[in-house]
PDB file of N, CA and C in Angstrom:
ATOM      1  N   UNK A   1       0.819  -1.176   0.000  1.00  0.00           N
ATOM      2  CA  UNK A   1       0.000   0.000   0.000  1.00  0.00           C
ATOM      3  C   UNK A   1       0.873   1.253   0.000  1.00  0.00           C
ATOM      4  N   UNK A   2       2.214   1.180   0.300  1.00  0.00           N
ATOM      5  CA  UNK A   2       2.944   2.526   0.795  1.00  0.00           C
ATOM      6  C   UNK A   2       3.438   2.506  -0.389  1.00  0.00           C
ATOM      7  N   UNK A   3       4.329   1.465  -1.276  1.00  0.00           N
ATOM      8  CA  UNK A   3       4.799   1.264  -2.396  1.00  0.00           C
ATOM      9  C   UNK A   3       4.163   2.385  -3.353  1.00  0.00           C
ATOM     10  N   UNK A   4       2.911   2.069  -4.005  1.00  0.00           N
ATOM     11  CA  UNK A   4       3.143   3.614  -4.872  1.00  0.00           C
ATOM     12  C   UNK A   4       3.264   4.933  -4.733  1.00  0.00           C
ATOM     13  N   UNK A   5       2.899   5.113  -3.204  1.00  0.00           N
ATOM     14  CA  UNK A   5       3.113   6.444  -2.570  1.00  0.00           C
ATOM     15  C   UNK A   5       4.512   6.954  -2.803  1.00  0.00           C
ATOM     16  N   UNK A   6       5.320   5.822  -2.022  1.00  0.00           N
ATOM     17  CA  UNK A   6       6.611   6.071  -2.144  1.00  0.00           C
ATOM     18  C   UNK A   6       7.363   6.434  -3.836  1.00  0.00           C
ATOM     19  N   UNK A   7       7.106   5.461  -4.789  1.00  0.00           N
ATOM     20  CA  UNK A   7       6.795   5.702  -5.529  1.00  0.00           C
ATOM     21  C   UNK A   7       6.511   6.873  -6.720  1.00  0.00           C
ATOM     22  N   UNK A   8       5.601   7.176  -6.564  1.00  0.00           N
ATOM     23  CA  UNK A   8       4.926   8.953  -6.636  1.00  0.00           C
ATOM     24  C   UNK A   8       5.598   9.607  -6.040  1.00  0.00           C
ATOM     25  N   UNK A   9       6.097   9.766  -4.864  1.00  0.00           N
ATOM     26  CA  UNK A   9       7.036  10.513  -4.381  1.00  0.00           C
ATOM     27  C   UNK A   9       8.331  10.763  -5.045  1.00  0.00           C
ATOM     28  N   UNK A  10       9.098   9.762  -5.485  1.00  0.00           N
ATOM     29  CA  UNK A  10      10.519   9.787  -5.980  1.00  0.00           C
ATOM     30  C   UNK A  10      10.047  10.037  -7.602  1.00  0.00           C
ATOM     31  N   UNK A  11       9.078   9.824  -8.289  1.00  0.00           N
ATOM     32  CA  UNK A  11       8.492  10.332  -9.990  1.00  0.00           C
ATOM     33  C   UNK A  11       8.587  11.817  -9.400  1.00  0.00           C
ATOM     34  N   UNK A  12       8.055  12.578  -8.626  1.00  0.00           N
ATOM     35  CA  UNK A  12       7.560  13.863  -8.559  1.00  0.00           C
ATOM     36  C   UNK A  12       9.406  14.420  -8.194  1.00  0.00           C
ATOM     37  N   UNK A  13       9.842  13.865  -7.279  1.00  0.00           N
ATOM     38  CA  UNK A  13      11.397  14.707  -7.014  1.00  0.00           C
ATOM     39  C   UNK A  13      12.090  14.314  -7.989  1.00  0.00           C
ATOM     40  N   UNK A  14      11.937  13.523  -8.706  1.00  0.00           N
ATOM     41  CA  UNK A  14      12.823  13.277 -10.191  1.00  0.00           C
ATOM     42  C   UNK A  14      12.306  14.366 -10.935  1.00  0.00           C
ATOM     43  N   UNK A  15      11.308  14.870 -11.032  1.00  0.00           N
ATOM     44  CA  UNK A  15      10.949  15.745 -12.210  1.00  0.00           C
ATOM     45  C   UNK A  15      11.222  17.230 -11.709  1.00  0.00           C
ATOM     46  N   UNK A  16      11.471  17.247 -10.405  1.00  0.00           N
ATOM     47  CA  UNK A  16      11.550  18.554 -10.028  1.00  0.00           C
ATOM     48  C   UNK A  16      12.958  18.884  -9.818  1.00  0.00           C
ATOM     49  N   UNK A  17      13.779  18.063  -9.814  1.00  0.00           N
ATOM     50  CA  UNK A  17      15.050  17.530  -9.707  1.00  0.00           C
ATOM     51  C   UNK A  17      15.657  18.461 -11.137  1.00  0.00           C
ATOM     52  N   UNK A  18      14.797  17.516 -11.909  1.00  0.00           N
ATOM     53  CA  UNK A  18      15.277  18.338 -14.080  1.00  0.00           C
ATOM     54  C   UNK A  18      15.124  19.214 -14.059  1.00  0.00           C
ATOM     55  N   UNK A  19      13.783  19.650 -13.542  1.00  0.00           N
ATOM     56  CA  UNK A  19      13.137  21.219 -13.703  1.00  0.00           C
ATOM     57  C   UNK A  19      14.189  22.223 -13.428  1.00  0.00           C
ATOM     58  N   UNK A  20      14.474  22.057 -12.015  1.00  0.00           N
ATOM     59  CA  UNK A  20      15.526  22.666 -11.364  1.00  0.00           C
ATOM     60  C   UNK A  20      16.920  22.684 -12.491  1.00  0.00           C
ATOM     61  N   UNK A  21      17.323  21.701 -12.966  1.00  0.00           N
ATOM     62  CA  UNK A  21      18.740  21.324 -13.518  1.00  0.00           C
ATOM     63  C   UNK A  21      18.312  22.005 -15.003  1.00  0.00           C
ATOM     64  N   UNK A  22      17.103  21.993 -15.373  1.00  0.00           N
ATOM     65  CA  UNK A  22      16.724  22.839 -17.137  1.00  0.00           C
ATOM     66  C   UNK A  22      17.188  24.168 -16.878  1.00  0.00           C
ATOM     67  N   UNK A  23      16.366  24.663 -15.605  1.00  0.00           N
ATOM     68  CA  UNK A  23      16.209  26.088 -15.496  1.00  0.00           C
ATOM     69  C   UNK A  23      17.970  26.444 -14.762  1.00  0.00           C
ATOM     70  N   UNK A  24      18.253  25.951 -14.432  1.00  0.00           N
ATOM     71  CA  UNK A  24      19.920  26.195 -13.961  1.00  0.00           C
ATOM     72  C   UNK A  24      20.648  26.221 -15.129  1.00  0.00           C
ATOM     73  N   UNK A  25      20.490  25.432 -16.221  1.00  0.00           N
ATOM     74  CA  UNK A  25      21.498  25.106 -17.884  1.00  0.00           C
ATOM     75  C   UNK A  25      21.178  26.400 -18.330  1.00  0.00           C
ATOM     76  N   UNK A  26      19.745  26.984 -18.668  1.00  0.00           N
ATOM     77  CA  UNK A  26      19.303  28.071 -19.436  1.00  0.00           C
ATOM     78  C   UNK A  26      19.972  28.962 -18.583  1.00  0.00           C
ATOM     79  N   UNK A  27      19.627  29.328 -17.811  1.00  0.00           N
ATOM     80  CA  UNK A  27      20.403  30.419 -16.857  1.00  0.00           C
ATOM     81  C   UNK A  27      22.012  30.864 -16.862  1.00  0.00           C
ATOM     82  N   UNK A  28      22.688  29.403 -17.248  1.00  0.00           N
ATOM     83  CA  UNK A  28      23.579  29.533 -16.788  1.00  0.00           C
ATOM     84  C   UNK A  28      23.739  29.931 -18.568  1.00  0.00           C
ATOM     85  N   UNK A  29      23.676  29.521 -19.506  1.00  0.00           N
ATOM     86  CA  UNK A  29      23.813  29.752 -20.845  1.00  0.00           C
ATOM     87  C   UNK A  29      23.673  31.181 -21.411  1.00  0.00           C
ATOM     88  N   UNK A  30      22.733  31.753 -20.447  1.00  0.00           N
ATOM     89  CA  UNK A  30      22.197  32.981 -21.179  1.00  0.00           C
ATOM     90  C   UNK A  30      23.467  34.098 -19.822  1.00  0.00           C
ATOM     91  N   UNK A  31      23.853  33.850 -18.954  1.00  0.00           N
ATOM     92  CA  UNK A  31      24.595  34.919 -18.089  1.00  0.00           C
ATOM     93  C   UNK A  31      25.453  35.660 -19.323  1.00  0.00           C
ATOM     94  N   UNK A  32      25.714  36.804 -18.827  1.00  0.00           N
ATOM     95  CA  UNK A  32      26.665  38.056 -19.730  1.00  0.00           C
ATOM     96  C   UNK A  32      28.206  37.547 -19.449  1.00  0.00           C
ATOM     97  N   UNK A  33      28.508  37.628 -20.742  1.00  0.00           N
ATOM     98  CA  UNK A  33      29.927  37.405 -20.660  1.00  0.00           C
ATOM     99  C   UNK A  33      30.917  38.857 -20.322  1.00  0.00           C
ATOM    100  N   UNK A  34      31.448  38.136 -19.040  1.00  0.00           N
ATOM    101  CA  UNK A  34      32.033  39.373 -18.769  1.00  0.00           C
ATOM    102  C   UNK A  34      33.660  39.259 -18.826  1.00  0.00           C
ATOM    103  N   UNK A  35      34.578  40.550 -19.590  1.00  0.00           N
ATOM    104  CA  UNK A  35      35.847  40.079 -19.842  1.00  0.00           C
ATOM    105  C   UNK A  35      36.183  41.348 -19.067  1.00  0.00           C
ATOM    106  N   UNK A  36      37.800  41.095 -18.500  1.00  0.00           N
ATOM    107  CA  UNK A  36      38.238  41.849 -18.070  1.00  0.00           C
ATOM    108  C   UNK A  36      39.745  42.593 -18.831  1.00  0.00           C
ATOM    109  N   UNK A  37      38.882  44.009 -18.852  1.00  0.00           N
ATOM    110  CA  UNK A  37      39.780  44.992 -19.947  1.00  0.00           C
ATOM    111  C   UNK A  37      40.757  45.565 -19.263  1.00  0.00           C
ATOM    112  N   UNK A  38      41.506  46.369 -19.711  1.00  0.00           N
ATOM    113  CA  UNK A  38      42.716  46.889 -18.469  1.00  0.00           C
ATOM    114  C   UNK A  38      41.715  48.448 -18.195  1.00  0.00           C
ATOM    115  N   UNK A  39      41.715  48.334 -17.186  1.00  0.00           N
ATOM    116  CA  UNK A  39      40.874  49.548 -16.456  1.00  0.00           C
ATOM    117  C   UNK A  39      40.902  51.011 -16.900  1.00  0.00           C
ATOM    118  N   UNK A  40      42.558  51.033 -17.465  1.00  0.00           N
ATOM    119  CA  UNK A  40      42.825  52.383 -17.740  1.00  0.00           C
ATOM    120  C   UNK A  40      44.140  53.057 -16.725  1.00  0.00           C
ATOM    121  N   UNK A  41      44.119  54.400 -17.009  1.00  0.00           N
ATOM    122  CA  UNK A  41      45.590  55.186 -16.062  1.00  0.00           C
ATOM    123  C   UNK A  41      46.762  55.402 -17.371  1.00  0.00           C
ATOM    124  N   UNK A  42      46.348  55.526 -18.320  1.00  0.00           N
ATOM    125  CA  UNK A  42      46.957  55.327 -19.622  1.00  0.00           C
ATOM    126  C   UNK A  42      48.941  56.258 -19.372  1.00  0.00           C
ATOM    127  N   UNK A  43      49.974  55.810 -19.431  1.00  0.00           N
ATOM    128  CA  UNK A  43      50.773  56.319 -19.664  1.00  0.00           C
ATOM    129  C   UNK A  43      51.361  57.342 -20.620  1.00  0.00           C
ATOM    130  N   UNK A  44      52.394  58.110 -20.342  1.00  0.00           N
ATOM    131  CA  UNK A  44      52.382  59.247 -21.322  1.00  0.00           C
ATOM    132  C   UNK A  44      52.733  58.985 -22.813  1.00  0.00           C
ATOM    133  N   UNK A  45      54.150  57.595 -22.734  1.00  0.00           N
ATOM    134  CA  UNK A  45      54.339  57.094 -24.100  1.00  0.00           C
ATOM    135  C   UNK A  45      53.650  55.665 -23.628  1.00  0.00           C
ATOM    136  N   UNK A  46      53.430  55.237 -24.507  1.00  0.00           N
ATOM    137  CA  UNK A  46      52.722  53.310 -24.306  1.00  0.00           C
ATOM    138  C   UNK A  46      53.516  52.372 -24.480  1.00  0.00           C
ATOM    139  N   UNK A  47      54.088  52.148 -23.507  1.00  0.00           N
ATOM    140  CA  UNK A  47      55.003  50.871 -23.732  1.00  0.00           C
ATOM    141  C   UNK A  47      54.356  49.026 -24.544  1.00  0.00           C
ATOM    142  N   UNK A  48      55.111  48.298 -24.634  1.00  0.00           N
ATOM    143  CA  UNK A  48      54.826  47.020 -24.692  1.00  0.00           C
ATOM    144  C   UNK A  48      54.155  46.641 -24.129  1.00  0.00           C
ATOM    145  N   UNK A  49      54.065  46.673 -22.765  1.00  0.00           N
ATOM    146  CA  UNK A  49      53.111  46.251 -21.425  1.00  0.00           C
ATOM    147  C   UNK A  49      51.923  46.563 -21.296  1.00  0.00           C
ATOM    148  N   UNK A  50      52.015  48.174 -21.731  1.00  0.00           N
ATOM    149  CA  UNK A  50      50.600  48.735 -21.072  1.00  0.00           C
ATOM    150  C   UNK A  50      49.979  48.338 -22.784  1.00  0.00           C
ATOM    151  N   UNK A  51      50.159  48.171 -24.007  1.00  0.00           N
ATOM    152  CA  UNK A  51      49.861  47.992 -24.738  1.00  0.00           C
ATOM    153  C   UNK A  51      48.917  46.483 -25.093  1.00  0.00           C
ATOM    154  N   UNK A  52      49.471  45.630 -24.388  1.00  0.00           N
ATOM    155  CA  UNK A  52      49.319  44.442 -23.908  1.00  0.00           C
ATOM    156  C   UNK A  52      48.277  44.063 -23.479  1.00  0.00           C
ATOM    157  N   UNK A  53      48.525  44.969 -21.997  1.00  0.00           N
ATOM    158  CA  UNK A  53      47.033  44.785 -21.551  1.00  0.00           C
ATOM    159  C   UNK A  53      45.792  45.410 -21.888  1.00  0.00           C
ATOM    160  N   UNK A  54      45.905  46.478 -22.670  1.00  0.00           N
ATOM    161  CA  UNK A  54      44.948  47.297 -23.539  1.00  0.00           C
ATOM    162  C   UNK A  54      44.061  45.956 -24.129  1.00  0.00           C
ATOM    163  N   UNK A  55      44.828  45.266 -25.138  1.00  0.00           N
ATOM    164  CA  UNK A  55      44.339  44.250 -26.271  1.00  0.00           C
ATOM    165  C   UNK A  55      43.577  43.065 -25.403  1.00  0.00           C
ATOM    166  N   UNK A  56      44.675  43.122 -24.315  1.00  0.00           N
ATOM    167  CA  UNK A  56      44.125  41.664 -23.324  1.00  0.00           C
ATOM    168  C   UNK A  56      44.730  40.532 -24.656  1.00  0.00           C
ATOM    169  N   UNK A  57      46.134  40.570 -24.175  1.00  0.00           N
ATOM    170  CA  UNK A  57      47.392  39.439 -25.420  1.00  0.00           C
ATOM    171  C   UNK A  57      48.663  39.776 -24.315  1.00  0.00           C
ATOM    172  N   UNK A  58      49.664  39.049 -24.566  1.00  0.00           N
ATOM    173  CA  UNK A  58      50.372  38.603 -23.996  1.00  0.00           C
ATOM    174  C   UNK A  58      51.553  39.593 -25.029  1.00  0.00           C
ATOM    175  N   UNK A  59      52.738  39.879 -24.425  1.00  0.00           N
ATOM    176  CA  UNK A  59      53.806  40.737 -25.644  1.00  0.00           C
ATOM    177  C   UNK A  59      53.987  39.784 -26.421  1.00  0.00           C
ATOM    178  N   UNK A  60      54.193  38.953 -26.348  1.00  0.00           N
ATOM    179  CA  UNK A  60      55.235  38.149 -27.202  1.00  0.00           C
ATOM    180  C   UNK A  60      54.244  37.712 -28.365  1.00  0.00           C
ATOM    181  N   UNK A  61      52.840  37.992 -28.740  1.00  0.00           N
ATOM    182  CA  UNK A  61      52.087  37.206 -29.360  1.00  0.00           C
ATOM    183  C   UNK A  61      52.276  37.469 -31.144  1.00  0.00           C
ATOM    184  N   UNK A  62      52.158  37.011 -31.542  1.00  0.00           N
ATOM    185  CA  UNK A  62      51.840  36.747 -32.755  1.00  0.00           C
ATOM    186  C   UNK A  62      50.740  37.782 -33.692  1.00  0.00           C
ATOM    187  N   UNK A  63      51.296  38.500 -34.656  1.00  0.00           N
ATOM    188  CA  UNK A  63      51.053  39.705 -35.199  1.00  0.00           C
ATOM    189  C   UNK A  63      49.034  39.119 -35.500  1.00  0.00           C
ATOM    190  N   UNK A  64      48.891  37.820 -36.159  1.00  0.00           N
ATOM    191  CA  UNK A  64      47.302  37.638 -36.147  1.00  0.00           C
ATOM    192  C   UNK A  64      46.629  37.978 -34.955  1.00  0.00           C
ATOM    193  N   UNK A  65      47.151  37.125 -33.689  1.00  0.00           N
ATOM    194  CA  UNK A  65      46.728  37.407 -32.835  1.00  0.00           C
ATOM    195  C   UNK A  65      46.628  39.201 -32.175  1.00  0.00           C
ATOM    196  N   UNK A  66      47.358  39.747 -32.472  1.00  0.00           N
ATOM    197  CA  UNK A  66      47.163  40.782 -32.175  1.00  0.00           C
ATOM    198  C   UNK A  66      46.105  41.965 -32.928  1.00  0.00           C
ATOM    199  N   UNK A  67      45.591  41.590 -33.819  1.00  0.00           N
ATOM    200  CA  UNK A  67      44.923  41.866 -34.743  1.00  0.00           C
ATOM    201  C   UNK A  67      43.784  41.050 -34.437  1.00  0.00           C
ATOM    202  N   UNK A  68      43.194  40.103 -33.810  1.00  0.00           N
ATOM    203  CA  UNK A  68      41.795  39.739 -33.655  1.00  0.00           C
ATOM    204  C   UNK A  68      41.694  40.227 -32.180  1.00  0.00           C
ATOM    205  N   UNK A  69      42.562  40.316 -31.471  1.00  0.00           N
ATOM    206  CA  UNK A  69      42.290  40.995 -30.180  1.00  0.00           C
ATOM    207  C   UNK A  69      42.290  42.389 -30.480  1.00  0.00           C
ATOM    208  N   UNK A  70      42.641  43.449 -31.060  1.00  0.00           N
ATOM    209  CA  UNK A  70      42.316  44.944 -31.366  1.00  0.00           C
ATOM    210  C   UNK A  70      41.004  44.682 -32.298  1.00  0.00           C
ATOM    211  N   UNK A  71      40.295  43.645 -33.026  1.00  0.00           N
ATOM    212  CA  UNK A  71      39.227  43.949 -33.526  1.00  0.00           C
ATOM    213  C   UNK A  71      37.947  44.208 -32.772  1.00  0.00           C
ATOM    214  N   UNK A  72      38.495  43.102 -31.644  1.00  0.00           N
ATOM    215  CA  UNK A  72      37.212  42.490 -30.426  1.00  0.00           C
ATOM    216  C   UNK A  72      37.121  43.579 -29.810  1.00  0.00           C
ATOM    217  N   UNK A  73      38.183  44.471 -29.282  1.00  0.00           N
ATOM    218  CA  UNK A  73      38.266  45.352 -28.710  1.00  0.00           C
ATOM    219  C   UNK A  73      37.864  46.813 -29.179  1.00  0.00           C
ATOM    220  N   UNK A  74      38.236  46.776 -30.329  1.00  0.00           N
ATOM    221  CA  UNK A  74      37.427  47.743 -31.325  1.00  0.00           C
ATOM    222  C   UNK A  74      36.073  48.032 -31.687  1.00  0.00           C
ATOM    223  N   UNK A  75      35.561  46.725 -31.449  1.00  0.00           N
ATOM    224  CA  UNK A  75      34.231  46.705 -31.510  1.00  0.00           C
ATOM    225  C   UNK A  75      33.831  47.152 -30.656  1.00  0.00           C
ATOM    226  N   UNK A  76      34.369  47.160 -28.811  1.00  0.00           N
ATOM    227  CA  UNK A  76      33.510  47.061 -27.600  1.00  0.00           C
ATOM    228  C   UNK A  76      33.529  48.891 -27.752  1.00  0.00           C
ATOM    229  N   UNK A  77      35.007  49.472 -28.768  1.00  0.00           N
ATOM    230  CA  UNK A  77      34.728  51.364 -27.739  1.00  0.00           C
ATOM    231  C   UNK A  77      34.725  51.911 -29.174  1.00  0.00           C
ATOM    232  N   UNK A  78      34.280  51.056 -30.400  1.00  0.00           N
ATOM    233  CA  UNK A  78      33.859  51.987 -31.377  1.00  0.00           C
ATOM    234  C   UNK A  78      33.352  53.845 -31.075  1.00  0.00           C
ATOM    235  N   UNK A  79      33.856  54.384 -32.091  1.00  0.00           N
ATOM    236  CA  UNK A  79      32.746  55.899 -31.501  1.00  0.00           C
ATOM    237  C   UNK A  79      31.737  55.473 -32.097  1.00  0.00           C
ATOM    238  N   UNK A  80      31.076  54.930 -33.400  1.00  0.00           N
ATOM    239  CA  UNK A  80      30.242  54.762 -33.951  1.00  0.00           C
ATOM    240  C   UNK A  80      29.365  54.277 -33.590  1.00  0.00           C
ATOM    241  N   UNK A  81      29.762  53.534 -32.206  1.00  0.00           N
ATOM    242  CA  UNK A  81      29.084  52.762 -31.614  1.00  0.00           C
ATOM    243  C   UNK A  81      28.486  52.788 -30.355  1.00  0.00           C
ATOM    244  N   UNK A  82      28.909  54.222 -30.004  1.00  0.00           N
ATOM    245  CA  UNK A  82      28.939  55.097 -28.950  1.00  0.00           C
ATOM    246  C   UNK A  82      30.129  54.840 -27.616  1.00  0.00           C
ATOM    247  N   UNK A  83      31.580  54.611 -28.538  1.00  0.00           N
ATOM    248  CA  UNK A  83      32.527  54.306 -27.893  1.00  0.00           C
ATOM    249  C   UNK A  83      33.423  55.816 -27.531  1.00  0.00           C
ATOM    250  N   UNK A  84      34.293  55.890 -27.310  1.00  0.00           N
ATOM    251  CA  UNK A  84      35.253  57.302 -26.745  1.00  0.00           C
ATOM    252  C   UNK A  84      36.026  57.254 -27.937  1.00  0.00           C
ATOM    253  N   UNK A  85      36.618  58.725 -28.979  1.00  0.00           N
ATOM    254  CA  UNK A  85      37.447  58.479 -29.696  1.00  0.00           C
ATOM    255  C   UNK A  85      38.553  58.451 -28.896  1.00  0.00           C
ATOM    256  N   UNK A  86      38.987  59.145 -27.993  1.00  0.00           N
ATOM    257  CA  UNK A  86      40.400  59.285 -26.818  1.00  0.00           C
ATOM    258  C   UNK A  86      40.629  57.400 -26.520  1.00  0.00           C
ATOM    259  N   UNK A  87      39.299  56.406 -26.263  1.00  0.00           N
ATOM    260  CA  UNK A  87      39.753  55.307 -26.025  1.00  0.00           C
ATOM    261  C   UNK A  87      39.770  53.909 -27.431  1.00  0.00           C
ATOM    262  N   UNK A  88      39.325  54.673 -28.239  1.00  0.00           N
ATOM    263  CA  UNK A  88      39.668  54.199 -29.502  1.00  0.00           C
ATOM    264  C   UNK A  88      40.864  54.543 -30.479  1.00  0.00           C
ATOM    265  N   UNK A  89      41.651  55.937 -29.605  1.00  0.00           N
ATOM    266  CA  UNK A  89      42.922  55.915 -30.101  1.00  0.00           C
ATOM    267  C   UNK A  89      44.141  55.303 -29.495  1.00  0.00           C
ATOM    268  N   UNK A  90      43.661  54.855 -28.412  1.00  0.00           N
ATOM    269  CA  UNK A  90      44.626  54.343 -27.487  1.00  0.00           C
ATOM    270  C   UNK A  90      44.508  52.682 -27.702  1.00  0.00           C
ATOM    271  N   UNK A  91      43.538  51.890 -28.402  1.00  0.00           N
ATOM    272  CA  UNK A  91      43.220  51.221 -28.623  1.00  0.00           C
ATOM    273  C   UNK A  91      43.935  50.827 -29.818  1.00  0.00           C
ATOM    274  N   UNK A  92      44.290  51.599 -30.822  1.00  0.00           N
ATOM    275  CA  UNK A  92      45.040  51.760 -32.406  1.00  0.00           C
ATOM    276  C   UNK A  92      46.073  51.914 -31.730  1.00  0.00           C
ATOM    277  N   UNK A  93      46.615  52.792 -30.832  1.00  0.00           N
ATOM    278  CA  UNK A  93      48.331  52.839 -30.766  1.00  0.00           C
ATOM    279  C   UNK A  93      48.909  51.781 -29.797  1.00  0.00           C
ATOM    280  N   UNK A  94      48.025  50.717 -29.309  1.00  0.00           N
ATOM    281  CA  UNK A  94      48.324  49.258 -28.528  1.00  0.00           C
ATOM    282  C   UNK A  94      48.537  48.677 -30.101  1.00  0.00           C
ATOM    283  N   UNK A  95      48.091  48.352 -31.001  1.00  0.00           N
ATOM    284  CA  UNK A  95      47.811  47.411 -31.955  1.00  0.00           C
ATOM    285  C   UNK A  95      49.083  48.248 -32.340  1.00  0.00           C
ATOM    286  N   UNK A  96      49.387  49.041 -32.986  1.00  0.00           N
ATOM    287  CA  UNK A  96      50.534  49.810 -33.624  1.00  0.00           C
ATOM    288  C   UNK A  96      52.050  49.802 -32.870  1.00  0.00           C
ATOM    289  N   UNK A  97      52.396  49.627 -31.535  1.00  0.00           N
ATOM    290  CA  UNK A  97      53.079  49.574 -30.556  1.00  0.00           C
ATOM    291  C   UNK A  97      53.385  47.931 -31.132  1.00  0.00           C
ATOM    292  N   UNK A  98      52.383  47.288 -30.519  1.00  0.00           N
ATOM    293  CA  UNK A  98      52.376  45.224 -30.197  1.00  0.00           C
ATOM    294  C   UNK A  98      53.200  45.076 -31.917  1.00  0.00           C
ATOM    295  N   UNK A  99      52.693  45.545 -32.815  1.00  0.00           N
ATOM    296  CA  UNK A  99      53.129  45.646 -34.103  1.00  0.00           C
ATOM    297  C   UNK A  99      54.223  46.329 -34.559  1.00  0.00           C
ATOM    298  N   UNK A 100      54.674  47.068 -34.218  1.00  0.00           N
ATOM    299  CA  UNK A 100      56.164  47.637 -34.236  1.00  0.00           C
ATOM    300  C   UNK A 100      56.029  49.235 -35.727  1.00  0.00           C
ATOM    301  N   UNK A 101      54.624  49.092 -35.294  1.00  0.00           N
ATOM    302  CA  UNK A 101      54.665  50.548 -36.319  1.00  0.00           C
ATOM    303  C   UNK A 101      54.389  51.880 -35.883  1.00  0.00           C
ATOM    304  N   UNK A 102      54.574  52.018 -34.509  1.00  0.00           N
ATOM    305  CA  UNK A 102      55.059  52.980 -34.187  1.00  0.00           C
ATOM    306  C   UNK A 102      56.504  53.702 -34.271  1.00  0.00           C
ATOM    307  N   UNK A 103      56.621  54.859 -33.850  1.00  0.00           N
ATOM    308  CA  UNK A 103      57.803  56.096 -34.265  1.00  0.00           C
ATOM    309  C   UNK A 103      58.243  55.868 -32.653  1.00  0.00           C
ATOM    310  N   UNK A 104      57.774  55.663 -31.559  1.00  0.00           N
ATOM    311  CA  UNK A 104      57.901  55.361 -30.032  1.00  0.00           C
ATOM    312  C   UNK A 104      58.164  54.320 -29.277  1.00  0.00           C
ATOM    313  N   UNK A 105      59.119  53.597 -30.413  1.00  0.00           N
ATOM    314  CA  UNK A 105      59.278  52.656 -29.351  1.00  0.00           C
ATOM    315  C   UNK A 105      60.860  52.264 -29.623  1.00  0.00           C
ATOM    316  N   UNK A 106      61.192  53.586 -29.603  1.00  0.00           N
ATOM    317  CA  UNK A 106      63.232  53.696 -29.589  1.00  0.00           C
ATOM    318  C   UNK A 106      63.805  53.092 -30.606  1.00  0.00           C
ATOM    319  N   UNK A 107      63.019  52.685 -31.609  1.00  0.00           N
ATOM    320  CA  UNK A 107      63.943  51.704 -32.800  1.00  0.00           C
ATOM    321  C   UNK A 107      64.785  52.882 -33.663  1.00  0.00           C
ATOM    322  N   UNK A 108      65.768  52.911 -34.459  1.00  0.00           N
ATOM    323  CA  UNK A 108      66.452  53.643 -35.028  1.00  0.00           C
ATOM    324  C   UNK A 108      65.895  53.535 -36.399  1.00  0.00           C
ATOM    325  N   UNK A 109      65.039  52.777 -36.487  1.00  0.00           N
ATOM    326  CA  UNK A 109      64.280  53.129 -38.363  1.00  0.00           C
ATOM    327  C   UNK A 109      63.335  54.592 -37.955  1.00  0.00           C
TER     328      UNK A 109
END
């Protein structure tokens, strides 16, 4: 007699069990991706470093790589996009620095 109770009991916490575990997957799927940019405090010339962490890349990286990280990043402070031109130029002279086409970074060419 207790058997289907019991029963019914463990059908009903199994389903509430998923419910719980659906609505936790969606939740967790849809959260904002949040990346962490370098905050700012911008130096007077831009070294390697602070350039670096602008892009969020490592110095030593690889000229592609440095170029899909200034795009991503380009996208987030577009002006067009209602980004800062002051942080969209500082954004071009990280990519130009990491790249070696700047006039500032002591080379004799």
């Amino acid at each position: 007699m207790a058997t289907p109770l019991v029963v019914g009991l463990a059908v009903a916490a199994a389903a509430l069990a998923g419910r719980y575990g659906i609505h936790a997957w969606h939740a967790f799927k849809t959260r904002p991706v949040t990346r962490k940019f370098y905050e700012g405090g911008f130096q007077q010339t831009m070294s390697r470093r602070e350039a670096a962490l602008i892009l969020g890349v490592r110095e030593s990286v690889s000229a592609d790589k440095v170029k899909e990280a200034h795009r991503k990043v380009m996208v987030a402070n577009h002006p067009d996009a209602g980004g800062s031109d002051y942080l969209a130029a500082k954004v071009n002279e990280a990519k130009d620095v990491l790249l070696g086409k700047t006039k500032n970074t002591g080379s004799a060419f």
